[in-house]
PDB file of N, CA and C in Angstrom:
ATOM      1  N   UNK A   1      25.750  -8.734 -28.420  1.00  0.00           N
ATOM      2  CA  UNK A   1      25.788  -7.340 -28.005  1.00  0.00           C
ATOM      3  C   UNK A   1      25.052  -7.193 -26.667  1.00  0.00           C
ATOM      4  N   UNK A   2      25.721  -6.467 -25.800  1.00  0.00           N
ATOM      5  CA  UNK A   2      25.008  -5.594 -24.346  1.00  0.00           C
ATOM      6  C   UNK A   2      23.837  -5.042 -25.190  1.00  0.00           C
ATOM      7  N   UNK A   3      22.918  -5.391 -23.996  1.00  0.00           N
ATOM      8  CA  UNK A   3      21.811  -4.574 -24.100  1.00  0.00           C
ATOM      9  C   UNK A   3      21.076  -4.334 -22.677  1.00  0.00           C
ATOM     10  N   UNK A   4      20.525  -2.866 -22.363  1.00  0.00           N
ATOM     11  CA  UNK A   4      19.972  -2.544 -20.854  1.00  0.00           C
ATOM     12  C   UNK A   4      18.637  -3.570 -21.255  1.00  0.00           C
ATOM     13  N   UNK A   5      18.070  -4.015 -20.251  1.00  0.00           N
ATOM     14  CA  UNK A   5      16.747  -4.838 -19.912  1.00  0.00           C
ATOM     15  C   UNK A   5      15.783  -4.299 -20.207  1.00  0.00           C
ATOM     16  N   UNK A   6      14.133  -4.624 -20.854  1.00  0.00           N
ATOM     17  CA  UNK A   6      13.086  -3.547 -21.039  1.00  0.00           C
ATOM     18  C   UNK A   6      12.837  -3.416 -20.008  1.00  0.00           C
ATOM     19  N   UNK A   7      11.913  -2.299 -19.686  1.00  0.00           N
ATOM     20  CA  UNK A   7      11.267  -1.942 -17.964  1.00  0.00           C
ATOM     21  C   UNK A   7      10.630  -2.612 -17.270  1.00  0.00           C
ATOM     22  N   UNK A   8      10.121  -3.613 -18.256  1.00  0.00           N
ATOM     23  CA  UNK A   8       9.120  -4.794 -17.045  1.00  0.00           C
ATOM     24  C   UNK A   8       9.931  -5.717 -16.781  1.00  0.00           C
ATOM     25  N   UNK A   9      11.222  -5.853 -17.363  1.00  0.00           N
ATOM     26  CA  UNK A   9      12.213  -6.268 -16.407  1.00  0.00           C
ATOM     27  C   UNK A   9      12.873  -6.172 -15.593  1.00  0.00           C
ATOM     28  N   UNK A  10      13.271  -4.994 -15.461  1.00  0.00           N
ATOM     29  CA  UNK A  10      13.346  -4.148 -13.792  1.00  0.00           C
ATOM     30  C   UNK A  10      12.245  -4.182 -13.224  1.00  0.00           C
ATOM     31  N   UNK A  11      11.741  -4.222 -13.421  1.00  0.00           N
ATOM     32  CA  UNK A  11      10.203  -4.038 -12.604  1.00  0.00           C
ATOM     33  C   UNK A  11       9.991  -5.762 -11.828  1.00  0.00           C
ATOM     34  N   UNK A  12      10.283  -6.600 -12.764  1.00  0.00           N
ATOM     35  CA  UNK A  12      10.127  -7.935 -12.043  1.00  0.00           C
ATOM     36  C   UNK A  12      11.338  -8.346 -10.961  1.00  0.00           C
ATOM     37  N   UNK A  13      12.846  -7.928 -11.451  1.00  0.00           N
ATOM     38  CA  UNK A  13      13.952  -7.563 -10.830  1.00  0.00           C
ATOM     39  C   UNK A  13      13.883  -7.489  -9.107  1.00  0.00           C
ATOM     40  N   UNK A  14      12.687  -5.606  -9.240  1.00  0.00           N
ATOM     41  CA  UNK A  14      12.659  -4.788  -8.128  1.00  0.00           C
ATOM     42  C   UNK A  14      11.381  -5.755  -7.328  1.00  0.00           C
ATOM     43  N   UNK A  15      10.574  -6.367  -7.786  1.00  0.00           N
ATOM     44  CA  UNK A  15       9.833  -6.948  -7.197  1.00  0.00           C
ATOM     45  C   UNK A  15      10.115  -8.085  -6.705  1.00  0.00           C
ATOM     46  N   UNK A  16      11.036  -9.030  -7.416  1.00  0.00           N
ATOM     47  CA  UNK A  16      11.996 -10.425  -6.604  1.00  0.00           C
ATOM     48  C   UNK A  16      12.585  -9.664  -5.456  1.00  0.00           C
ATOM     49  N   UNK A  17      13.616  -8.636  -5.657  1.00  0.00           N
ATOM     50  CA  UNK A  17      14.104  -8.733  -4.446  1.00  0.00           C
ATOM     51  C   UNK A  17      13.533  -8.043  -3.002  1.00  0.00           C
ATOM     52  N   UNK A  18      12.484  -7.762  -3.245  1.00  0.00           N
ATOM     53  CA  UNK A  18      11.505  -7.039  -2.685  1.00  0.00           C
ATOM     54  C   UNK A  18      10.434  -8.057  -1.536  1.00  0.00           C
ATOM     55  N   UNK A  19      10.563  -9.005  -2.184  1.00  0.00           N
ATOM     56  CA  UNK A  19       9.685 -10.387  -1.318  1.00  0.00           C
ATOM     57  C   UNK A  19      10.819 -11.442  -0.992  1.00  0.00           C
ATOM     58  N   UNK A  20      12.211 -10.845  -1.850  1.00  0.00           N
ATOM     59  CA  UNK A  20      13.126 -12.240  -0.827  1.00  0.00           C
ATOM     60  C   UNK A  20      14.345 -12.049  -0.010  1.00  0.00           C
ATOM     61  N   UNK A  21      14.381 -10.345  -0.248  1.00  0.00           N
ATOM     62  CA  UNK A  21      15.924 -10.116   0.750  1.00  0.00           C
ATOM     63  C   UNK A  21      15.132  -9.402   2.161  1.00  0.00           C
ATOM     64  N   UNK A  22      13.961 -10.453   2.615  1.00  0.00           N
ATOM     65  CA  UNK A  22      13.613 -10.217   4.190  1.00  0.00           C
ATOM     66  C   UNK A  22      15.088  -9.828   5.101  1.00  0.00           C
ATOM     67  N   UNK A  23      14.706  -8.925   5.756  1.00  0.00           N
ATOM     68  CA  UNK A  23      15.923  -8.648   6.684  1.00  0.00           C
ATOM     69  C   UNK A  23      16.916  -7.328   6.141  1.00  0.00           C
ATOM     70  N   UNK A  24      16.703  -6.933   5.360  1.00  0.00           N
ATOM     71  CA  UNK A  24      17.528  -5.633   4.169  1.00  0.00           C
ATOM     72  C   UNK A  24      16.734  -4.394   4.784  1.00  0.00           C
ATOM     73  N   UNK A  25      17.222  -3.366   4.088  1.00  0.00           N
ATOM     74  CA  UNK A  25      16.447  -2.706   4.272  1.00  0.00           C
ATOM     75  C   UNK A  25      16.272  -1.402   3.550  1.00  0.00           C
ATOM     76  N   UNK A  26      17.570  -1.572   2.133  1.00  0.00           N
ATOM     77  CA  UNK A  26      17.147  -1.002   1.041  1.00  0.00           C
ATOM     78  C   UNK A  26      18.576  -1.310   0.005  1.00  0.00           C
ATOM     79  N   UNK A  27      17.929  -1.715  -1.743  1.00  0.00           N
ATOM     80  CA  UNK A  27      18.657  -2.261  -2.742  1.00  0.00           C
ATOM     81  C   UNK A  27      19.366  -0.615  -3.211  1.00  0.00           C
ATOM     82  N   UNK A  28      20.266  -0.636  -3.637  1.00  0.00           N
ATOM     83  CA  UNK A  28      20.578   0.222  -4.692  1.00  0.00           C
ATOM     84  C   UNK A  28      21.489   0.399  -5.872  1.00  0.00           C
ATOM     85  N   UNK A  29      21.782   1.034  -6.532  1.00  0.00           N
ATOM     86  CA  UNK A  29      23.175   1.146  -7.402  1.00  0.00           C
ATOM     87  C   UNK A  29      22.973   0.067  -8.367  1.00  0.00           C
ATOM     88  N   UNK A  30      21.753  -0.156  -9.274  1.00  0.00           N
ATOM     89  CA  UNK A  30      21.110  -0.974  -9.851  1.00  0.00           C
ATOM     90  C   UNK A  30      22.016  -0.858 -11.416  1.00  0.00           C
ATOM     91  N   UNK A  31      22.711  -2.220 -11.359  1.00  0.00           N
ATOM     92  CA  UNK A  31      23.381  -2.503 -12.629  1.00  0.00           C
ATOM     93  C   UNK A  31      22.768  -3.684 -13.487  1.00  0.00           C
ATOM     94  N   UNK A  32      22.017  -3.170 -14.397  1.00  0.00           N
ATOM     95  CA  UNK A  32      20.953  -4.853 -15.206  1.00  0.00           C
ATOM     96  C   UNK A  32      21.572  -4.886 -16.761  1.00  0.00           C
ATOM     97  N   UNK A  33      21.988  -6.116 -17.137  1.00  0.00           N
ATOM     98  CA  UNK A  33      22.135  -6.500 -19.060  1.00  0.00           C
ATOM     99  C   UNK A  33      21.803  -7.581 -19.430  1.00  0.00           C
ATOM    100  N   UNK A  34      21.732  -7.647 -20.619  1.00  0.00           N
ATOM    101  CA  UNK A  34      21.652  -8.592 -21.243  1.00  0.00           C
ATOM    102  C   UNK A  34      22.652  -8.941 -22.047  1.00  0.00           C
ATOM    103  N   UNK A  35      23.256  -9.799 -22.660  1.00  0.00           N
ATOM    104  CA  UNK A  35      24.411 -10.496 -22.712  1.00  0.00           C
ATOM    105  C   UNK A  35      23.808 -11.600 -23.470  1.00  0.00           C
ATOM    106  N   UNK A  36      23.402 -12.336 -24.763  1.00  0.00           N
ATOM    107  CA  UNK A  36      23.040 -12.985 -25.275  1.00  0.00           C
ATOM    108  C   UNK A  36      21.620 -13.757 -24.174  1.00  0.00           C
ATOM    109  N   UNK A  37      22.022 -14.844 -23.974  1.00  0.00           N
ATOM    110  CA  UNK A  37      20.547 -15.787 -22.780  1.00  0.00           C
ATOM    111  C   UNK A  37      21.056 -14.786 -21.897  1.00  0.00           C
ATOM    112  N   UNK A  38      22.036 -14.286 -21.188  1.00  0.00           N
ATOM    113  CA  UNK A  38      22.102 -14.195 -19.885  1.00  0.00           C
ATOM    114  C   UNK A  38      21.540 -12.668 -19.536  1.00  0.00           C
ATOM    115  N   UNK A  39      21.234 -12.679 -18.103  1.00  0.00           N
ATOM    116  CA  UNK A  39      21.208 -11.281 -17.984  1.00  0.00           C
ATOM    117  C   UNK A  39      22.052 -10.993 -16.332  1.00  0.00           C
ATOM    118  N   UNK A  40      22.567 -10.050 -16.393  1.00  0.00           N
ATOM    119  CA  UNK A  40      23.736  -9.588 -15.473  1.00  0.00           C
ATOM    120  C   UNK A  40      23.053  -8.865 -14.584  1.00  0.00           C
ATOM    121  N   UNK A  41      22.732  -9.306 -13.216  1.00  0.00           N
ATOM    122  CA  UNK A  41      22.290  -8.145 -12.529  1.00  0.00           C
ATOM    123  C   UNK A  41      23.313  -7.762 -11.371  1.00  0.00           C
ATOM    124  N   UNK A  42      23.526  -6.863 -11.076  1.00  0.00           N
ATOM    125  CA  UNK A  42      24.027  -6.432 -10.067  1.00  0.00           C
ATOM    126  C   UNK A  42      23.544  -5.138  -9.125  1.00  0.00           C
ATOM    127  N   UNK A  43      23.667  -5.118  -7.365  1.00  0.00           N
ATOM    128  CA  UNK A  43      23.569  -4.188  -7.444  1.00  0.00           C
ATOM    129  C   UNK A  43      23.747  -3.912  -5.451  1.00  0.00           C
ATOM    130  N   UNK A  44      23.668  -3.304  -5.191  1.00  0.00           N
ATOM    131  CA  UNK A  44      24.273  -2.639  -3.416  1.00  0.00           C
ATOM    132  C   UNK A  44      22.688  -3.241  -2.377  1.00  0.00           C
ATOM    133  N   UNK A  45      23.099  -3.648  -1.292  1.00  0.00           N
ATOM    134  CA  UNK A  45      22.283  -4.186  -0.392  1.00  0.00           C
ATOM    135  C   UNK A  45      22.558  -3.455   0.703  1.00  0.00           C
ATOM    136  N   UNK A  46      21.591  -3.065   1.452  1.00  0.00           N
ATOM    137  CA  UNK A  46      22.101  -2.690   2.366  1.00  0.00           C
ATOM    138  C   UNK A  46      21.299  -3.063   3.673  1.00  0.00           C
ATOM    139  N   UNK A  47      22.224  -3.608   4.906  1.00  0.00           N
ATOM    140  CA  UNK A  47      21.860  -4.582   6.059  1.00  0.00           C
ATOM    141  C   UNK A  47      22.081  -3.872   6.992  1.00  0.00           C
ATOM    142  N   UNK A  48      21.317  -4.133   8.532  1.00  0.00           N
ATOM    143  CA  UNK A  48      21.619  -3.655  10.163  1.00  0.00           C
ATOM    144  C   UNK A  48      22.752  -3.816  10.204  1.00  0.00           C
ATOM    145  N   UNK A  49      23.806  -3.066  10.866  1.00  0.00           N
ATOM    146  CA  UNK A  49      25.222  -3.175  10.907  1.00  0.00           C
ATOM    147  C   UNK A  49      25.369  -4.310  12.200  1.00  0.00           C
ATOM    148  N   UNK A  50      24.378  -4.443  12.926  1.00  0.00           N
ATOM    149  CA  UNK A  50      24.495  -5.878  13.357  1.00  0.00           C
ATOM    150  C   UNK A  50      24.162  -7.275  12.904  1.00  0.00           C
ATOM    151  N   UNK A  51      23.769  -7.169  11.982  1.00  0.00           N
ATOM    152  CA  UNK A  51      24.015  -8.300  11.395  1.00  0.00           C
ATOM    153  C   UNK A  51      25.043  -9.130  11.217  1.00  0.00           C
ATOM    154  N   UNK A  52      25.106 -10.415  11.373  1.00  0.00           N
ATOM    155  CA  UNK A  52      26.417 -11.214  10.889  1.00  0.00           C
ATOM    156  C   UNK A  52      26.536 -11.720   9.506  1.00  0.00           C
ATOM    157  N   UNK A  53      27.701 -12.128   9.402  1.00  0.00           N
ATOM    158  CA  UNK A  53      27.748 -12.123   7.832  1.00  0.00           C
ATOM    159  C   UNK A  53      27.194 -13.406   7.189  1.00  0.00           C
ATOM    160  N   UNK A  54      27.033 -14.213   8.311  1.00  0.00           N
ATOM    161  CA  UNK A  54      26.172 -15.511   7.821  1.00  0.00           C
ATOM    162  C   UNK A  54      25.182 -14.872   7.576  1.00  0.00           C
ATOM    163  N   UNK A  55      24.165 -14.016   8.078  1.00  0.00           N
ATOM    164  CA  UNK A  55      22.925 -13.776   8.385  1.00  0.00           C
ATOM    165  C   UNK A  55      22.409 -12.910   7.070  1.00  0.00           C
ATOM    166  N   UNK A  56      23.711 -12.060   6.304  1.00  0.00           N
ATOM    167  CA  UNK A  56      23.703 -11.087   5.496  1.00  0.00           C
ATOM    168  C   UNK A  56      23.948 -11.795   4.104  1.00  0.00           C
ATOM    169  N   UNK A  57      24.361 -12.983   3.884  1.00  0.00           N
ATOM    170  CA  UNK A  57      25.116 -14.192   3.156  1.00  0.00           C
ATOM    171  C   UNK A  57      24.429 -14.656   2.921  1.00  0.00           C
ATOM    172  N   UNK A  58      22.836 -15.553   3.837  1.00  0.00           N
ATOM    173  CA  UNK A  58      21.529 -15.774   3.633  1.00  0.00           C
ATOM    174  C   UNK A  58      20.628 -15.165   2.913  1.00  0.00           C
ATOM    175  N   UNK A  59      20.879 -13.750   3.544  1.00  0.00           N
ATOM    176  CA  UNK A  59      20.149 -12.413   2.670  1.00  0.00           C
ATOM    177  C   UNK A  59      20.033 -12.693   0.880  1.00  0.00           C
ATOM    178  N   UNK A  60      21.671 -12.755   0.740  1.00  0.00           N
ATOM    179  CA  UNK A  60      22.090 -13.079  -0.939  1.00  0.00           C
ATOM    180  C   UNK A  60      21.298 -14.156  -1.344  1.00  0.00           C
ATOM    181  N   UNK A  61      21.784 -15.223  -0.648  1.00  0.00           N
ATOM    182  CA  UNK A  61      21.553 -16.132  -1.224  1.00  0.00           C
ATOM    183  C   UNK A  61      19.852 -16.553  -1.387  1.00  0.00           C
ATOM    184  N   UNK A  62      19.132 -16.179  -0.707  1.00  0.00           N
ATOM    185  CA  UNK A  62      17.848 -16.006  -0.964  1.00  0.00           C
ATOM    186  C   UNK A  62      17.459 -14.883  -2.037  1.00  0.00           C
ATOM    187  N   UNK A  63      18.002 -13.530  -2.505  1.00  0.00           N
ATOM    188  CA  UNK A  63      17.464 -13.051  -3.364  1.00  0.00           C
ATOM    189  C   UNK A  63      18.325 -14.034  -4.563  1.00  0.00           C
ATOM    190  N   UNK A  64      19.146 -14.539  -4.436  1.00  0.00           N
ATOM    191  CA  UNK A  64      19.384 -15.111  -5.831  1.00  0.00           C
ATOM    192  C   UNK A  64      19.208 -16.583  -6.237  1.00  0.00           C
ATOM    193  N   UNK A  65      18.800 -16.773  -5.237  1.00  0.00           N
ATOM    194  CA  UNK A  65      17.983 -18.305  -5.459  1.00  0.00           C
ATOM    195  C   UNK A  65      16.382 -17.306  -6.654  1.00  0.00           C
ATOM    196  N   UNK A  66      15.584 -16.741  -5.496  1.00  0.00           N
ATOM    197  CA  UNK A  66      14.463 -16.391  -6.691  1.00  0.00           C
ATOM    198  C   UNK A  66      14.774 -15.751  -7.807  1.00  0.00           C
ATOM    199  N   UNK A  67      16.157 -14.889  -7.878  1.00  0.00           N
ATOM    200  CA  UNK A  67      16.125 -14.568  -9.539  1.00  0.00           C
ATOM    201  C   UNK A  67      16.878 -15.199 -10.509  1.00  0.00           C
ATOM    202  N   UNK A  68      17.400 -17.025  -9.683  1.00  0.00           N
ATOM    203  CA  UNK A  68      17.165 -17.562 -10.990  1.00  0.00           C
ATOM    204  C   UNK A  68      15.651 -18.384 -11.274  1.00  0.00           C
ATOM    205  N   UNK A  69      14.972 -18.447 -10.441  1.00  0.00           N
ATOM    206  CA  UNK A  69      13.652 -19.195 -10.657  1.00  0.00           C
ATOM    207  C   UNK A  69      13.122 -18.015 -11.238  1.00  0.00           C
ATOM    208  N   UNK A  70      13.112 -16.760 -11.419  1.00  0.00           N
ATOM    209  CA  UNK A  70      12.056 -15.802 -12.376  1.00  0.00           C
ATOM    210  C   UNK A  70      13.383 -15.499 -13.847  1.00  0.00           C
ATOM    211  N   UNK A  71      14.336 -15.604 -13.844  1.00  0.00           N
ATOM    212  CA  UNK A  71      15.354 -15.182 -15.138  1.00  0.00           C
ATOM    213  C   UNK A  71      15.358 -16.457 -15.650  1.00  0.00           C
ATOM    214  N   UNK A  72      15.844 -18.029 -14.725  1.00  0.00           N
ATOM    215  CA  UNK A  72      16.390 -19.031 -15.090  1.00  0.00           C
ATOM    216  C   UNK A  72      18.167 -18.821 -15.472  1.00  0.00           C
ATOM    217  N   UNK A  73      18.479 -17.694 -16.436  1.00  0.00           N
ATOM    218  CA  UNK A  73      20.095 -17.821 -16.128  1.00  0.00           C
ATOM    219  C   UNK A  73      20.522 -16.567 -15.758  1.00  0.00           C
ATOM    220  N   UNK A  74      19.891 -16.050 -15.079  1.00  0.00           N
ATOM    221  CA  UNK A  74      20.900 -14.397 -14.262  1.00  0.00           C
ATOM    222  C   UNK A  74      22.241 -15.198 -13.926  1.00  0.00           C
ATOM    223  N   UNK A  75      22.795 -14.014 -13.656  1.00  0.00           N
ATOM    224  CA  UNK A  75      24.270 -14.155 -13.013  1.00  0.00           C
ATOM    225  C   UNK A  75      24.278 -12.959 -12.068  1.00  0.00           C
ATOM    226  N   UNK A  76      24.269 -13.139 -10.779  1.00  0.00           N
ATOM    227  CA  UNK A  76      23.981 -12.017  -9.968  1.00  0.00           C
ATOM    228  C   UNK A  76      25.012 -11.734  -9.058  1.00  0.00           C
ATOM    229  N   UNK A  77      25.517 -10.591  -8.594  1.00  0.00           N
ATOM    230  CA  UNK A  77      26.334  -9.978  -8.055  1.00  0.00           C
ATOM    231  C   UNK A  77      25.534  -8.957  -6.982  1.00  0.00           C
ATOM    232  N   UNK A  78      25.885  -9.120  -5.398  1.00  0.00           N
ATOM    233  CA  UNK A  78      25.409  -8.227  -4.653  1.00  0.00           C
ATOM    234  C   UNK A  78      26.510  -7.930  -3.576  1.00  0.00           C
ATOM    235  N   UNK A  79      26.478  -6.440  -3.252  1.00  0.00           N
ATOM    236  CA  UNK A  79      27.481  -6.056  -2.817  1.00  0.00           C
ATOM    237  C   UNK A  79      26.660  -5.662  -1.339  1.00  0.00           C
ATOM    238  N   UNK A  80      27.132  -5.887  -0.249  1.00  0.00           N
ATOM    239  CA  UNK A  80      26.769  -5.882   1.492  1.00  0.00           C
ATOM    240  C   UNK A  80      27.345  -4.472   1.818  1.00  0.00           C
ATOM    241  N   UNK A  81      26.058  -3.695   1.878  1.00  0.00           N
ATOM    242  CA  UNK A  81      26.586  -2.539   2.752  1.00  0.00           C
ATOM    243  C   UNK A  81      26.029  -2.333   4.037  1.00  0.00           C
ATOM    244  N   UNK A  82      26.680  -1.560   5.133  1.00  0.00           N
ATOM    245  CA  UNK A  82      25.947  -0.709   6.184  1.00  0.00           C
ATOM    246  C   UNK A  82      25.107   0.214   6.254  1.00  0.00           C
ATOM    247  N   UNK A  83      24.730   0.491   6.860  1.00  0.00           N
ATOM    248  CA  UNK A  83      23.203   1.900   6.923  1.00  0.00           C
ATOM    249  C   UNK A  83      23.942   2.743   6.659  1.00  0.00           C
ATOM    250  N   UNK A  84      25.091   3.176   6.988  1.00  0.00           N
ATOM    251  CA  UNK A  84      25.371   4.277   6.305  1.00  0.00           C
ATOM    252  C   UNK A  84      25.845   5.030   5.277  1.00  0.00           C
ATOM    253  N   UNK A  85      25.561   3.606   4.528  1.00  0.00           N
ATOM    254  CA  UNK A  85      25.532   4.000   2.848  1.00  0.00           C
ATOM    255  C   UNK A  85      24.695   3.903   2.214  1.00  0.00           C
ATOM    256  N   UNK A  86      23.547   3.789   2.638  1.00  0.00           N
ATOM    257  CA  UNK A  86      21.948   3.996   2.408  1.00  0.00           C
ATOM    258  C   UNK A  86      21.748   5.250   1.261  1.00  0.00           C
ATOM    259  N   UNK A  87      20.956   5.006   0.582  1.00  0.00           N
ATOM    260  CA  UNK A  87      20.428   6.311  -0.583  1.00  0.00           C
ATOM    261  C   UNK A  87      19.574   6.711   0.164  1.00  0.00           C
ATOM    262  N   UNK A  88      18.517   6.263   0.874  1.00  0.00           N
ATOM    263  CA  UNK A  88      17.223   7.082   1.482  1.00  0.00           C
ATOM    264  C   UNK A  88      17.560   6.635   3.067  1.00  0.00           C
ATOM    265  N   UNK A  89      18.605   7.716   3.935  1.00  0.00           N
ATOM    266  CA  UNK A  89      18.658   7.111   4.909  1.00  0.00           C
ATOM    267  C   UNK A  89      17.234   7.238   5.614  1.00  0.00           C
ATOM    268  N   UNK A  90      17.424   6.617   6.883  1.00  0.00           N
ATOM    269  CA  UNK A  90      16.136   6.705   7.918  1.00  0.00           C
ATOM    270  C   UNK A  90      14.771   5.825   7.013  1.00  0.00           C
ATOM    271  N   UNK A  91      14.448   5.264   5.785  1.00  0.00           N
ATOM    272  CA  UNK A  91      13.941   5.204   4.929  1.00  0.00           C
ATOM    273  C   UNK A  91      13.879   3.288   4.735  1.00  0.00           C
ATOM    274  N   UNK A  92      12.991   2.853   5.808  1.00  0.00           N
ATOM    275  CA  UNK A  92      12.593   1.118   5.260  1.00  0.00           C
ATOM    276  C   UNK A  92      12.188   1.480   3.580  1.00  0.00           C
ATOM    277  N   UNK A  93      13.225   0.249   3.013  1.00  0.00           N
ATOM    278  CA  UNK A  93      12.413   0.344   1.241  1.00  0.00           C
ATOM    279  C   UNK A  93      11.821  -0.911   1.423  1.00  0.00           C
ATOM    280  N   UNK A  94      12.604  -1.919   1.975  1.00  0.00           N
ATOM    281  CA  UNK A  94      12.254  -3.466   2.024  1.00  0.00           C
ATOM    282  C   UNK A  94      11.583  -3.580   2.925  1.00  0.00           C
ATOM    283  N   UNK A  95      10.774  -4.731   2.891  1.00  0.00           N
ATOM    284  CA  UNK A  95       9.881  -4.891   4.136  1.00  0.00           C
ATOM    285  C   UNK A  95      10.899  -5.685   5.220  1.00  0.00           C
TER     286      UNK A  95
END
């Protein structure tokens, strides 16, 4: 059976990608389960519209390198947006 994640699992979630998608500049549209071992995260990135897509591709692949070293079996899905699909425009979330 699906099940949503307890809160200190979002919480560890929001804090991985928080120290590894350097270069972002805010997550959103936060989709998290559990699924027997696994847990499903998904959720919206959003990058400088100059960025290249290698550069934005790196982005991924660095937040999901660390959330399998803190989950061990996530299965992660991140979707590349522009600033102007930002939830808090004008608004650094990421460092």
């Amino acid at each position: 059976m699906d099940a949503a994640p307890a809160q200190e699992t979002l919480d560890r979630i929001g804090a991985v990608i928080s120290v590894s998608a350097n270069g972002a500049s805010e997550p959103h549209d936060f989709r998290d389960r559990h699924a027997g071992r696994v847990t499903f995260i998904e959720f919206h990135l959003v990058v400088p519209r100059e960025m290249s897509v290698g550069e934005a591709h790196d982005i991924c692949e660095s937040v999901e390198y660390a959330h399998r070293e803190e989950t061990g079996t996530a299965l992660i899905t991140i979707h590349v947006e522009p600033p102007h699909k930002s939830k808090q425009p004008g608004v650094l979330v990421l460092p």
